[in-house]
C-alpha atoms as a PDB file:
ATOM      1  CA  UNK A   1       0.000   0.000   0.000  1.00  0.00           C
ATOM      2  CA  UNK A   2       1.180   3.570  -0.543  1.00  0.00           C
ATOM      3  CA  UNK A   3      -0.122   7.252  -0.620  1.00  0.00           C
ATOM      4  CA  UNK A   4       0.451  10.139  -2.657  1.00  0.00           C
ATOM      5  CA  UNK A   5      -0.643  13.837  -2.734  1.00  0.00           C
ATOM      6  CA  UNK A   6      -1.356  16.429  -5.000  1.00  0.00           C
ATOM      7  CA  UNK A   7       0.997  19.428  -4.080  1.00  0.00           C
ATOM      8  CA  UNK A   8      -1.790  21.377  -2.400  1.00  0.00           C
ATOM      9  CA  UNK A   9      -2.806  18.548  -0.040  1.00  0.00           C
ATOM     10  CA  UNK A  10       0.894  17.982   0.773  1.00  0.00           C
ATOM     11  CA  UNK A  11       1.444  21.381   1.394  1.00  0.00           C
ATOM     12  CA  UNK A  12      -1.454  21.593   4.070  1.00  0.00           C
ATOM     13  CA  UNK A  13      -0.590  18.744   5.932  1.00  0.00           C
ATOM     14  CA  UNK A  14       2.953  19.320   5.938  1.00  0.00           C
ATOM     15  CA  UNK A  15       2.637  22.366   7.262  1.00  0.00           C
ATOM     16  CA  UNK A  16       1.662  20.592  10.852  1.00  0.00           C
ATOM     17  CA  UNK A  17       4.681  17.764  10.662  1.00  0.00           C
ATOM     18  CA  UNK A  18       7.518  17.165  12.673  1.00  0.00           C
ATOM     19  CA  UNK A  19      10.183  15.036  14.279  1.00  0.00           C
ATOM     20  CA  UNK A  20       7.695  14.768  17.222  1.00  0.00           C
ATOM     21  CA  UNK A  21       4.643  14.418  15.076  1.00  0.00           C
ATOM     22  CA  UNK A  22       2.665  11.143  14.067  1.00  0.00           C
ATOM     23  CA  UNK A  23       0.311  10.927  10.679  1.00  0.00           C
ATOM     24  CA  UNK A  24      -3.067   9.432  11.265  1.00  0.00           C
ATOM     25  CA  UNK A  25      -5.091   7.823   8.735  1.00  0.00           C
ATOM     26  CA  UNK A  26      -8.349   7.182  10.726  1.00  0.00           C
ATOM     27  CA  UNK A  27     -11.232   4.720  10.236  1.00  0.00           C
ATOM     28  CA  UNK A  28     -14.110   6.417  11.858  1.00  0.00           C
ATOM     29  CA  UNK A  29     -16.033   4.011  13.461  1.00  0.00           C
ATOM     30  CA  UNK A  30     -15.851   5.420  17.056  1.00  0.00           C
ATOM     31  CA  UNK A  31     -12.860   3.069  18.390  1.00  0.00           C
ATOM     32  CA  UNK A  32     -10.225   4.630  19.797  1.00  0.00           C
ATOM     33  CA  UNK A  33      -9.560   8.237  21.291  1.00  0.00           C
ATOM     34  CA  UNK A  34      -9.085   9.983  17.877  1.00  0.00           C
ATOM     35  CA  UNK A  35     -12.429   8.533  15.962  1.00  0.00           C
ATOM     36  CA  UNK A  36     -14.459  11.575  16.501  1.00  0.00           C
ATOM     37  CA  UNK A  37     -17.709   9.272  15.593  1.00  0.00           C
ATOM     38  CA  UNK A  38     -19.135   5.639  15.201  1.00  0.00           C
ATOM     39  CA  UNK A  39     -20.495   5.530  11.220  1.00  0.00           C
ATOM     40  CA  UNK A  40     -24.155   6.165  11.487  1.00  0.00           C
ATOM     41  CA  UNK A  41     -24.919   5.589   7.568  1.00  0.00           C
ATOM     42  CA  UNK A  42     -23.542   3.622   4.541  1.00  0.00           C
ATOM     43  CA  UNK A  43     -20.455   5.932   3.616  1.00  0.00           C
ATOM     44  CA  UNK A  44     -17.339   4.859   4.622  1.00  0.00           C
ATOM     45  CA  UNK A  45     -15.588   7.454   6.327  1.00  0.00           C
ATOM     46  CA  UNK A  46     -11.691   8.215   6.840  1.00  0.00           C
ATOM     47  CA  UNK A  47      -9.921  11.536   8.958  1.00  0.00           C
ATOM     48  CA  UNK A  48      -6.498  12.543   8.615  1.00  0.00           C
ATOM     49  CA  UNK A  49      -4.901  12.951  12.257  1.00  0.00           C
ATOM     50  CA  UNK A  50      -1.860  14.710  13.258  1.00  0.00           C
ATOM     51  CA  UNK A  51      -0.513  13.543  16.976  1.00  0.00           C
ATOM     52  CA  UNK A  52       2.472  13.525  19.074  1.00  0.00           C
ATOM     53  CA  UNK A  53       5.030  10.783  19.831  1.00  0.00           C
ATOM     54  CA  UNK A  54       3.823  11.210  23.295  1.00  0.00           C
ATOM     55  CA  UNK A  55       0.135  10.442  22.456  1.00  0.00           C
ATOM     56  CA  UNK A  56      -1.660   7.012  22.607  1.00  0.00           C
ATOM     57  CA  UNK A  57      -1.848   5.116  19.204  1.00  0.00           C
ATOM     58  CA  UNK A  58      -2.197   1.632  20.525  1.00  0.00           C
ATOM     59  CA  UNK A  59      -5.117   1.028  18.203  1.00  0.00           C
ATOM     60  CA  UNK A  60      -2.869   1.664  15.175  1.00  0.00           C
ATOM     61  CA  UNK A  61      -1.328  -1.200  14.590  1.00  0.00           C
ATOM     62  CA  UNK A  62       0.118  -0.861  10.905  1.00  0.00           C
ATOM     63  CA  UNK A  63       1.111   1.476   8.835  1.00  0.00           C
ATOM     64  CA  UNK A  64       1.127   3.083   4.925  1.00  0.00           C
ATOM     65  CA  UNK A  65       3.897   4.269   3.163  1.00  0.00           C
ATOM     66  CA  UNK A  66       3.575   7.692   1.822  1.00  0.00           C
ATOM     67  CA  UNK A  67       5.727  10.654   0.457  1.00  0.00           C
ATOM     68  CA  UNK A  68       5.472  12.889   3.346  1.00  0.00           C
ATOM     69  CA  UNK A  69       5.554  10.127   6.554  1.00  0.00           C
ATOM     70  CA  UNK A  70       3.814   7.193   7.164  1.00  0.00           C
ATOM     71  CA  UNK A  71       0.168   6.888   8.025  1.00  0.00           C
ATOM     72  CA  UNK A  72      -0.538   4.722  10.720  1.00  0.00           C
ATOM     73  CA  UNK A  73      -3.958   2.825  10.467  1.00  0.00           C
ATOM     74  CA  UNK A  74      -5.995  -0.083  12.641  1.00  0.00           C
ATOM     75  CA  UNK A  75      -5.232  -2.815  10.868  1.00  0.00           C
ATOM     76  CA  UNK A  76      -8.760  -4.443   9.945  1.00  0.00           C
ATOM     77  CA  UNK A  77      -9.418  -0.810   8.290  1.00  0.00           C
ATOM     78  CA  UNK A  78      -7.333  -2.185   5.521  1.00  0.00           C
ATOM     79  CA  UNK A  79     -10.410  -3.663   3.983  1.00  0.00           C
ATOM     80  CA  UNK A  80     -11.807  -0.305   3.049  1.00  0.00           C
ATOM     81  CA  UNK A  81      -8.795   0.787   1.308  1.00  0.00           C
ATOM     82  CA  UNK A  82      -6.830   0.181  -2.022  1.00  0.00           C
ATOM     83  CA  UNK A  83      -3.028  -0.811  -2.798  1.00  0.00           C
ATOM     84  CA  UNK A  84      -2.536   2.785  -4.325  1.00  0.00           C
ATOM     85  CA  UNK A  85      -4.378   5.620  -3.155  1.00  0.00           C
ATOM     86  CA  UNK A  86      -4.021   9.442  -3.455  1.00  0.00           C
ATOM     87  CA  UNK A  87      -5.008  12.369  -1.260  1.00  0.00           C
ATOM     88  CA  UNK A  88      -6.403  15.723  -3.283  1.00  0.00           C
ATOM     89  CA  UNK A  89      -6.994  18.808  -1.304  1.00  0.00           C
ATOM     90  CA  UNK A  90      -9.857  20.939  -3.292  1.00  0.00           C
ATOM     91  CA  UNK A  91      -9.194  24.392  -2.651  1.00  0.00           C
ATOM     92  CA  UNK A  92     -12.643  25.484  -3.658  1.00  0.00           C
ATOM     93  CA  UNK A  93     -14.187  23.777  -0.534  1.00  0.00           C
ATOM     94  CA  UNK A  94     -11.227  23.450   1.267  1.00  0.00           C
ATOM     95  CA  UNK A  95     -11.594  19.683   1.897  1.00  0.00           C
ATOM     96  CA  UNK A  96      -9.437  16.566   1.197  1.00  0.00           C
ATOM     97  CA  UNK A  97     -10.490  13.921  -0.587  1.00  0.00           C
ATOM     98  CA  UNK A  98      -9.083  10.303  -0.444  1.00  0.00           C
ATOM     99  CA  UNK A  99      -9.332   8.188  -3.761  1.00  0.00           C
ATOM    100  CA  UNK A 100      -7.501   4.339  -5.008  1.00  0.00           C
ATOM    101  CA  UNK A 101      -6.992   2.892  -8.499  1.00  0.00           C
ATOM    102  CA  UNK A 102     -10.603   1.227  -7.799  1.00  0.00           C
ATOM    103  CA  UNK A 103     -11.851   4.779  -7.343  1.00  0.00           C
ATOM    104  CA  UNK A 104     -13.053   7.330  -4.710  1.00  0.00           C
ATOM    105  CA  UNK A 105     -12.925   6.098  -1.048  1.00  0.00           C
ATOM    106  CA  UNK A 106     -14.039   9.005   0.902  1.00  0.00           C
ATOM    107  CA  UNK A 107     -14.804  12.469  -0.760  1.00  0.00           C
ATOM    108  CA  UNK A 108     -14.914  14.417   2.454  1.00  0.00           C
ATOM    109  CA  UNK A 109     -11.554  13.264   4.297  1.00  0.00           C
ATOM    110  CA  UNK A 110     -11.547  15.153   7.293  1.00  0.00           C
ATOM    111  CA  UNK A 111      -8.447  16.681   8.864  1.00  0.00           C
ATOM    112  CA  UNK A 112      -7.779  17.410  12.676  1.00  0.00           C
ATOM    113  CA  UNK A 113      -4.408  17.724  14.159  1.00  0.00           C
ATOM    114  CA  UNK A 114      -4.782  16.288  17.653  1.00  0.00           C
ATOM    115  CA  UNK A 115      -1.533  18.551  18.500  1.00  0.00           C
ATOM    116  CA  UNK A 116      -3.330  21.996  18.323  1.00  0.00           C
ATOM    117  CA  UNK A 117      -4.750  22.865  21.957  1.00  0.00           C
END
Protein backbone atom coordinates (compact mmCIF):
# COMPACT_ATOMS: atom_id res chain seq x y z
CA UNK A 1 0.00 0.00 0.00
CA UNK A 2 1.18 3.57 -0.54
CA UNK A 3 -0.12 7.25 -0.62
CA UNK A 4 0.45 10.14 -2.66
CA UNK A 5 -0.64 13.84 -2.73
CA UNK A 6 -1.36 16.43 -5.00
CA UNK A 7 1.00 19.43 -4.08
CA UNK A 8 -1.79 21.38 -2.40
CA UNK A 9 -2.81 18.55 -0.04
CA UNK A 10 0.89 17.98 0.77
CA UNK A 11 1.44 21.38 1.39
CA UNK A 12 -1.45 21.59 4.07
CA UNK A 13 -0.59 18.74 5.93
CA UNK A 14 2.95 19.32 5.94
CA UNK A 15 2.64 22.37 7.26
CA UNK A 16 1.66 20.59 10.85
CA UNK A 17 4.68 17.76 10.66
CA UNK A 18 7.52 17.16 12.67
CA UNK A 19 10.18 15.04 14.28
CA UNK A 20 7.70 14.77 17.22
CA UNK A 21 4.64 14.42 15.08
CA UNK A 22 2.66 11.14 14.07
CA UNK A 23 0.31 10.93 10.68
CA UNK A 24 -3.07 9.43 11.26
CA UNK A 25 -5.09 7.82 8.73
CA UNK A 26 -8.35 7.18 10.73
CA UNK A 27 -11.23 4.72 10.24
CA UNK A 28 -14.11 6.42 11.86
CA UNK A 29 -16.03 4.01 13.46
CA UNK A 30 -15.85 5.42 17.06
CA UNK A 31 -12.86 3.07 18.39
CA UNK A 32 -10.22 4.63 19.80
CA UNK A 33 -9.56 8.24 21.29
CA UNK A 34 -9.09 9.98 17.88
CA UNK A 35 -12.43 8.53 15.96
CA UNK A 36 -14.46 11.57 16.50
CA UNK A 37 -17.71 9.27 15.59
CA UNK A 38 -19.13 5.64 15.20
CA UNK A 39 -20.50 5.53 11.22
CA UNK A 40 -24.15 6.16 11.49
CA UNK A 41 -24.92 5.59 7.57
CA UNK A 42 -23.54 3.62 4.54
CA UNK A 43 -20.45 5.93 3.62
CA UNK A 44 -17.34 4.86 4.62
CA UNK A 45 -15.59 7.45 6.33
CA UNK A 46 -11.69 8.22 6.84
CA UNK A 47 -9.92 11.54 8.96
CA UNK A 48 -6.50 12.54 8.62
CA UNK A 49 -4.90 12.95 12.26
CA UNK A 50 -1.86 14.71 13.26
CA UNK A 51 -0.51 13.54 16.98
CA UNK A 52 2.47 13.53 19.07
CA UNK A 53 5.03 10.78 19.83
CA UNK A 54 3.82 11.21 23.29
CA UNK A 55 0.14 10.44 22.46
CA UNK A 56 -1.66 7.01 22.61
CA UNK A 57 -1.85 5.12 19.20
CA UNK A 58 -2.20 1.63 20.52
CA UNK A 59 -5.12 1.03 18.20
CA UNK A 60 -2.87 1.66 15.17
CA UNK A 61 -1.33 -1.20 14.59
CA UNK A 62 0.12 -0.86 10.90
CA UNK A 63 1.11 1.48 8.83
CA UNK A 64 1.13 3.08 4.92
CA UNK A 65 3.90 4.27 3.16
CA UNK A 66 3.57 7.69 1.82
CA UNK A 67 5.73 10.65 0.46
CA UNK A 68 5.47 12.89 3.35
CA UNK A 69 5.55 10.13 6.55
CA UNK A 70 3.81 7.19 7.16
CA UNK A 71 0.17 6.89 8.03
CA UNK A 72 -0.54 4.72 10.72
CA UNK A 73 -3.96 2.83 10.47
CA UNK A 74 -6.00 -0.08 12.64
CA UNK A 75 -5.23 -2.82 10.87
CA UNK A 76 -8.76 -4.44 9.94
CA UNK A 77 -9.42 -0.81 8.29
CA UNK A 78 -7.33 -2.19 5.52
CA UNK A 79 -10.41 -3.66 3.98
CA UNK A 80 -11.81 -0.30 3.05
CA UNK A 81 -8.79 0.79 1.31
CA UNK A 82 -6.83 0.18 -2.02
CA UNK A 83 -3.03 -0.81 -2.80
CA UNK A 84 -2.54 2.78 -4.32
CA UNK A 85 -4.38 5.62 -3.16
CA UNK A 86 -4.02 9.44 -3.46
CA UNK A 87 -5.01 12.37 -1.26
CA UNK A 88 -6.40 15.72 -3.28
CA UNK A 89 -6.99 18.81 -1.30
CA UNK A 90 -9.86 20.94 -3.29
CA UNK A 91 -9.19 24.39 -2.65
CA UNK A 92 -12.64 25.48 -3.66
CA UNK A 93 -14.19 23.78 -0.53
CA UNK A 94 -11.23 23.45 1.27
CA UNK A 95 -11.59 19.68 1.90
CA UNK A 96 -9.44 16.57 1.20
CA UNK A 97 -10.49 13.92 -0.59
CA UNK A 98 -9.08 10.30 -0.44
CA UNK A 99 -9.33 8.19 -3.76
CA UNK A 100 -7.50 4.34 -5.01
CA UNK A 101 -6.99 2.89 -8.50
CA UNK A 102 -10.60 1.23 -7.80
CA UNK A 103 -11.85 4.78 -7.34
CA UNK A 104 -13.05 7.33 -4.71
CA UNK A 105 -12.92 6.10 -1.05
CA UNK A 106 -14.04 9.01 0.90
CA UNK A 107 -14.80 12.47 -0.76
CA UNK A 108 -14.91 14.42 2.45
CA UNK A 109 -11.55 13.26 4.30
CA UNK A 110 -11.55 15.15 7.29
CA UNK A 111 -8.45 16.68 8.86
CA UNK A 112 -7.78 17.41 12.68
CA UNK A 113 -4.41 17.72 14.16
CA UNK A 114 -4.78 16.29 17.65
CA UNK A 115 -1.53 18.55 18.50
CA UNK A 116 -3.33 22.00 18.32
CA UNK A 117 -4.75 22.86 21.96
Amino acid sequence: MHISFDDAAKEKISAHLGADKILLLTFEDGVGPYSQHAMIHMQTQFSINIISTEMEKTDYDEKIPSEIGDFWIKGYSKEDLQEEMAIKFNPRLSTFSLSGEGGMIDDNLGFIDFTKN
